[in-house]
C-alpha atoms as a PDB file:
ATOM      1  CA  UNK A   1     -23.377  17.980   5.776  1.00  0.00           C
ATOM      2  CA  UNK A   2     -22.168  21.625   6.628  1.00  0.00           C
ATOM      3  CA  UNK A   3     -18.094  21.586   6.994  1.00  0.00           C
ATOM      4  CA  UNK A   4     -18.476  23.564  10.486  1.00  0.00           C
ATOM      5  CA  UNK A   5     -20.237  21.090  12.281  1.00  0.00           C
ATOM      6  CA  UNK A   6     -17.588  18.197  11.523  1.00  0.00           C
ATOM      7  CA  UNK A   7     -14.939  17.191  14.005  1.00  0.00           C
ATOM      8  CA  UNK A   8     -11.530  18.144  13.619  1.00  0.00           C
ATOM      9  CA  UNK A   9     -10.462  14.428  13.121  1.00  0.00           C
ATOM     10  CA  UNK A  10     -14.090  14.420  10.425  1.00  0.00           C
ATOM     11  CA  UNK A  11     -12.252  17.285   8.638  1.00  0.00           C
ATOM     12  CA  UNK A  12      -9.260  15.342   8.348  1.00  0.00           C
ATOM     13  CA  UNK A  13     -10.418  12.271   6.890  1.00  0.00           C
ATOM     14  CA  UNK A  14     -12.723  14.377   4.537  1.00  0.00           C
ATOM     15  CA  UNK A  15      -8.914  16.094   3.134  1.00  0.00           C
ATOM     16  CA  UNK A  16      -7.033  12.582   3.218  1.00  0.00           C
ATOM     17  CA  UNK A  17      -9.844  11.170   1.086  1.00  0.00           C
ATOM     18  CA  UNK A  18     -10.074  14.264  -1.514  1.00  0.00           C
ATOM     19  CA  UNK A  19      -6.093  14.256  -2.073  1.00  0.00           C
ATOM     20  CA  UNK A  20      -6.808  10.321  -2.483  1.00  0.00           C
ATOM     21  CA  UNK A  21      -8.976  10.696  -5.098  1.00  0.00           C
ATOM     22  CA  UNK A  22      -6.618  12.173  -7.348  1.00  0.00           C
ATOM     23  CA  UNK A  23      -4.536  10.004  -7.006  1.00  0.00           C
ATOM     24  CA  UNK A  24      -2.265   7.681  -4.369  1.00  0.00           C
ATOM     25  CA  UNK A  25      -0.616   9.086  -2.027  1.00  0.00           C
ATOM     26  CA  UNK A  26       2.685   7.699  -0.101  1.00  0.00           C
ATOM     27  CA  UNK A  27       2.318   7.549   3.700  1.00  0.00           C
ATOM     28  CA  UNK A  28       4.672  10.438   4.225  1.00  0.00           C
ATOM     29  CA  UNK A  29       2.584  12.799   1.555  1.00  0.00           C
ATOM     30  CA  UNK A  30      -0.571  11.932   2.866  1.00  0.00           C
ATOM     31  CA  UNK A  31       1.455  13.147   6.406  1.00  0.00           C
ATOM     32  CA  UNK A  32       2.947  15.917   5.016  1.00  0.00           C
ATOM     33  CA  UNK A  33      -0.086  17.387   3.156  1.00  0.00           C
ATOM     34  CA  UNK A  34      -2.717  16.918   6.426  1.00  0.00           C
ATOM     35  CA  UNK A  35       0.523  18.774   8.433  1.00  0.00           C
ATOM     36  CA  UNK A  36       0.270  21.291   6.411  1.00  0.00           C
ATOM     37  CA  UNK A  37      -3.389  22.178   6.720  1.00  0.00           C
ATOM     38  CA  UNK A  38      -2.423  22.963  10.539  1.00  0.00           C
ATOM     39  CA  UNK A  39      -4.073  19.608  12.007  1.00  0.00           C
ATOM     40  CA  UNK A  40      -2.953  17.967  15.342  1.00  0.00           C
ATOM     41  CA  UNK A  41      -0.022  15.857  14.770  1.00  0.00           C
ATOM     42  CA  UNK A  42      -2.602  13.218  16.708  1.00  0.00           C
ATOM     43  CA  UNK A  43      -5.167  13.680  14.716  1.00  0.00           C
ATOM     44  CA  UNK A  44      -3.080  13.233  11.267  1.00  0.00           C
ATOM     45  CA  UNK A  45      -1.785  10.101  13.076  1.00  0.00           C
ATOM     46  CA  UNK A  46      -4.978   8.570  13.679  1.00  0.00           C
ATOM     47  CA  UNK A  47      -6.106   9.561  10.156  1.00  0.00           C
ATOM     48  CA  UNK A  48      -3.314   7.234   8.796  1.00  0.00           C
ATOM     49  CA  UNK A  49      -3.803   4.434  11.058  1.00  0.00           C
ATOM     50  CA  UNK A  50      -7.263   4.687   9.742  1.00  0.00           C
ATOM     51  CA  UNK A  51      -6.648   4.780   6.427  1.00  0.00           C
ATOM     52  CA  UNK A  52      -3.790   1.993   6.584  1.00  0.00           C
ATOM     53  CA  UNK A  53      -6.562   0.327   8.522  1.00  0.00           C
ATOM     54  CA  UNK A  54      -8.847   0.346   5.601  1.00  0.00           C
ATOM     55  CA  UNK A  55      -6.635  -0.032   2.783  1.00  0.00           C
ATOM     56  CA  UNK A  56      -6.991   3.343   1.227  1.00  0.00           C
ATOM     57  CA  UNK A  57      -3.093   3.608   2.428  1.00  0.00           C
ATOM     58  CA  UNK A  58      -0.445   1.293   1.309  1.00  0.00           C
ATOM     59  CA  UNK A  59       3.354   2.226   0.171  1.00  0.00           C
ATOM     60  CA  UNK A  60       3.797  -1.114  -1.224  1.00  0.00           C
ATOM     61  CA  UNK A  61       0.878  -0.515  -3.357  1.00  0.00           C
ATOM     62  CA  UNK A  62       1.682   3.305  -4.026  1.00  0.00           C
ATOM     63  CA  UNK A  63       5.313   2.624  -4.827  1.00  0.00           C
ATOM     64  CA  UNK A  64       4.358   0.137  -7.853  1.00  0.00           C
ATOM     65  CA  UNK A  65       1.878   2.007  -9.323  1.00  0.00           C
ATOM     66  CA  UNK A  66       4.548   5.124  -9.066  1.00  0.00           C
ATOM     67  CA  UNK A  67       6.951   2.787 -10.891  1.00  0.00           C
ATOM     68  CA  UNK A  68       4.767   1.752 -13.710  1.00  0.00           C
ATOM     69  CA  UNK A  69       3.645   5.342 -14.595  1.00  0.00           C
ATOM     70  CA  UNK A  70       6.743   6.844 -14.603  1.00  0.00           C
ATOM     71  CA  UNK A  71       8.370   3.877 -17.031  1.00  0.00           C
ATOM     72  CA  UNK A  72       5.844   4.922 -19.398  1.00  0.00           C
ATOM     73  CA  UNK A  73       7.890   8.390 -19.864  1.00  0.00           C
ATOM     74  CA  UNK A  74      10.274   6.580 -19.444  1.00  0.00           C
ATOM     75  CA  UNK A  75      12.315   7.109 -16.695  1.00  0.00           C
ATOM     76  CA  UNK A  76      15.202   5.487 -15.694  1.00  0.00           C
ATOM     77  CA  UNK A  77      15.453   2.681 -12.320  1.00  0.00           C
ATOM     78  CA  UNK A  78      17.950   5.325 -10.431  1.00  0.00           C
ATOM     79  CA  UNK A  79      15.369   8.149 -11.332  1.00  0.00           C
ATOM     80  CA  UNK A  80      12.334   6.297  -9.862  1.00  0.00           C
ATOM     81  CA  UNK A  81      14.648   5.042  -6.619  1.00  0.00           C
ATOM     82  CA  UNK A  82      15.236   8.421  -5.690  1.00  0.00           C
ATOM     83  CA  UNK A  83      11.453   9.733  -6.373  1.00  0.00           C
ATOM     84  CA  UNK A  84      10.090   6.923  -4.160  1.00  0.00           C
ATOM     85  CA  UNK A  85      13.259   7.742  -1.520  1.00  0.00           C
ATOM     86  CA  UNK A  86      11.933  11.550  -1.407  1.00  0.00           C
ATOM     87  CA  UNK A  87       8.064  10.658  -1.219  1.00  0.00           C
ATOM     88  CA  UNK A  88       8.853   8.480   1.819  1.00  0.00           C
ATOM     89  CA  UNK A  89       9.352   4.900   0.935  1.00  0.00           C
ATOM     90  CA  UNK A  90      11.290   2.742   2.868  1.00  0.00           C
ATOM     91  CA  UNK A  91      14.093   0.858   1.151  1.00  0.00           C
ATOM     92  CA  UNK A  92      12.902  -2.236   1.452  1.00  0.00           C
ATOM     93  CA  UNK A  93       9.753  -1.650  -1.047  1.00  0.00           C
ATOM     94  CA  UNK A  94      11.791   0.277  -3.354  1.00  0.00           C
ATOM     95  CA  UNK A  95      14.124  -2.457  -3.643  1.00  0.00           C
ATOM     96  CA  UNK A  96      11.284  -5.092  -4.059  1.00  0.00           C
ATOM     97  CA  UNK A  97       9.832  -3.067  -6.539  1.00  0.00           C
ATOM     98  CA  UNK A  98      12.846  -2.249  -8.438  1.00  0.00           C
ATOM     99  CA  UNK A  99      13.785  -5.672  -7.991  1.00  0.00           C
ATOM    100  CA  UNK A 100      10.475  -7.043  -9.867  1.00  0.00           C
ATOM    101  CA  UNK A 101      10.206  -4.710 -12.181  1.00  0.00           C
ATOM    102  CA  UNK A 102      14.300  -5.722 -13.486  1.00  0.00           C
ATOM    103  CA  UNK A 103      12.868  -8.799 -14.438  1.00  0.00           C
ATOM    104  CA  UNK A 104      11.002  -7.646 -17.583  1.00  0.00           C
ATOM    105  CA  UNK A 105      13.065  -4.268 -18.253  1.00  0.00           C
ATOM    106  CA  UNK A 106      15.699  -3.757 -20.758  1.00  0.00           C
ATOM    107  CA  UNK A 107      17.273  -0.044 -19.593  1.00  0.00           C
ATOM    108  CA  UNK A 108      19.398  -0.509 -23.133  1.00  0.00           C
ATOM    109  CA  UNK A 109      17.000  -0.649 -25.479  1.00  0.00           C
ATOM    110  CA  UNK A 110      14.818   2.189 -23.777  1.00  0.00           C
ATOM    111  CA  UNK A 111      18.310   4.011 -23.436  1.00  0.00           C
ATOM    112  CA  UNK A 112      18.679   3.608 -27.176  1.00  0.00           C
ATOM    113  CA  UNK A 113      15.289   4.653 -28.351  1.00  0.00           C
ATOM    114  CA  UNK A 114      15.157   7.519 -26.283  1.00  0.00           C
ATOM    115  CA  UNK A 115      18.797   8.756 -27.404  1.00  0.00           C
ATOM    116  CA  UNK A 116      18.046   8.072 -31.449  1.00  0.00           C
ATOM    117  CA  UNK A 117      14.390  10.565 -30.707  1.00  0.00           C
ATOM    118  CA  UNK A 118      17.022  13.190 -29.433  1.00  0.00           C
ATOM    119  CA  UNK A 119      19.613  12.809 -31.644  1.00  0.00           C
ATOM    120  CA  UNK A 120      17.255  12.947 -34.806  1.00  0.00           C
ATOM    121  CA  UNK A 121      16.100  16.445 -33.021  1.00  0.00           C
ATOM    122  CA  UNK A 122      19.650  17.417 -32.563  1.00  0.00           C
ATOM    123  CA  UNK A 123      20.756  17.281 -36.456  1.00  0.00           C
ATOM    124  CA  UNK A 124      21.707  20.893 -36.820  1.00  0.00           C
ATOM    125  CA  UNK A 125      23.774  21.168 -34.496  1.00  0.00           C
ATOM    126  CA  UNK A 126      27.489  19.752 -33.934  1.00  0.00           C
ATOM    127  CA  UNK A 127      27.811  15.979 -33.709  1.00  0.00           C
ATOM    128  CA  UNK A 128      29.756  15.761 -30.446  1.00  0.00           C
ATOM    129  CA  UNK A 129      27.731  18.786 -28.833  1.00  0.00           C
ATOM    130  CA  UNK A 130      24.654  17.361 -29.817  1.00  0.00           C
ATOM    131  CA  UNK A 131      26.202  13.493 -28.025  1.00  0.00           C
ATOM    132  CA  UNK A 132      26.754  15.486 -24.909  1.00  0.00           C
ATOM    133  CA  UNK A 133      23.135  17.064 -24.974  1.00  0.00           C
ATOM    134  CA  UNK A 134      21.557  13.498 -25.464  1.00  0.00           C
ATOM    135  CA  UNK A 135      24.322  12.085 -22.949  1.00  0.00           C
ATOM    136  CA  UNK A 136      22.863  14.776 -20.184  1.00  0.00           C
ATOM    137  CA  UNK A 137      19.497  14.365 -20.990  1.00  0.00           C
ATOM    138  CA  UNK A 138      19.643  10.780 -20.463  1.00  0.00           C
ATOM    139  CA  UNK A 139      21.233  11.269 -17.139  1.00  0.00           C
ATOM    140  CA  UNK A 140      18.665  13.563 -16.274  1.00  0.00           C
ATOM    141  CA  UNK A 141      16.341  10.675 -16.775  1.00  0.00           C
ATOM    142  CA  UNK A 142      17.751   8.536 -14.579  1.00  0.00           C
ATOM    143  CA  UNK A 143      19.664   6.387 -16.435  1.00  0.00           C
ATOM    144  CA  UNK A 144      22.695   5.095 -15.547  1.00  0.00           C
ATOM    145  CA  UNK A 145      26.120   6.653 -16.895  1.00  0.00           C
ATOM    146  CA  UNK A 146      27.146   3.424 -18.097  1.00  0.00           C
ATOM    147  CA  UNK A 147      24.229   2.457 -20.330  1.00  0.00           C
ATOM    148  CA  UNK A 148      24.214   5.641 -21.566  1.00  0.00           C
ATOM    149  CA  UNK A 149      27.775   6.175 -22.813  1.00  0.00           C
ATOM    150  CA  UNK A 150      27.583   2.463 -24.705  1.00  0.00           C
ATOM    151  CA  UNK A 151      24.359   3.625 -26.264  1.00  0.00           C
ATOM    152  CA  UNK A 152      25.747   7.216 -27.397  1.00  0.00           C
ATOM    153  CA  UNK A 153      29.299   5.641 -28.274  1.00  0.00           C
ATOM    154  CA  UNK A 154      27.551   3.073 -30.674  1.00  0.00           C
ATOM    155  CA  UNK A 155      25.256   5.764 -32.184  1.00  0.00           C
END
């Protein structure tokens, strides 16, 4: 099938399903990306009904598997709240997700692994330079302040 002789709304589908198949996409990326390629805000509308319709679209669906790939970094819950905030999600599944995913997470002991890997790296250099470095990086990850000054403070 050539790519001229497809309709607009054809062409559309054809993009949604070839960013899909890298890998899921939130509602509002899947929006975003088909805006971008200069389509008709109608047709990128009925695209995502369509999908949605199908099941090829779900944030509820997209928003866990988000979560459980980015734990395996790991990333902290505060981290992954604002990711899914900024690809689109709506509160409500972040906090369901976050929520479930509490249940079976110790943010301490990930904390604590992740800040003994960076201190061992940090040897040469001055103990409480090298605490602030680890204490930054951790924020950076998305944990919170708290669990990481405990952590540091009993390392």
């Amino acid at each position: 099938m050539r790519n001229s002789n497809l309709t607009p709304q054809q062409k559309a589908r054809s993009y949604a399903f070839l960013l899909l198949k890298f890998r899921l996409r939130s509602e509002k990326e899947l929006y975003t990306r088909l805006k971008n390629k200069k389509f008709d805000k109608e047709i990128v509308e009925q695209t995502i009904a369509f999908l949605k319709d199908k099941g090829f679209l779900d944030d509820t669906v997209f928003a866990k598997a988000w979560i459980e790939s980015r734990l395996k970094k790991p990333f902290g819950l505060r981290r992954l709240s604002q990711e899914l905030k900024a690809k689109g999600i709506s509160g409500e599944i972040i906090e369901a997700n976050i929520g479930e995913i509490k249940k079976g997470y110790c943010e301490e002991e990930v904390v604590e692994q992740l800040a003994k890997e960076r201190l061992a790296k940090l040897k040469s250099i001055e103990p409480l330079k090298a605490k602030q470095r680890v204490y930054g990086f951790l924020l950076r990850r998305g944990f919170s302040p708290a669990a990481a000054a405990e952590v540091i403070r009993r390392l």
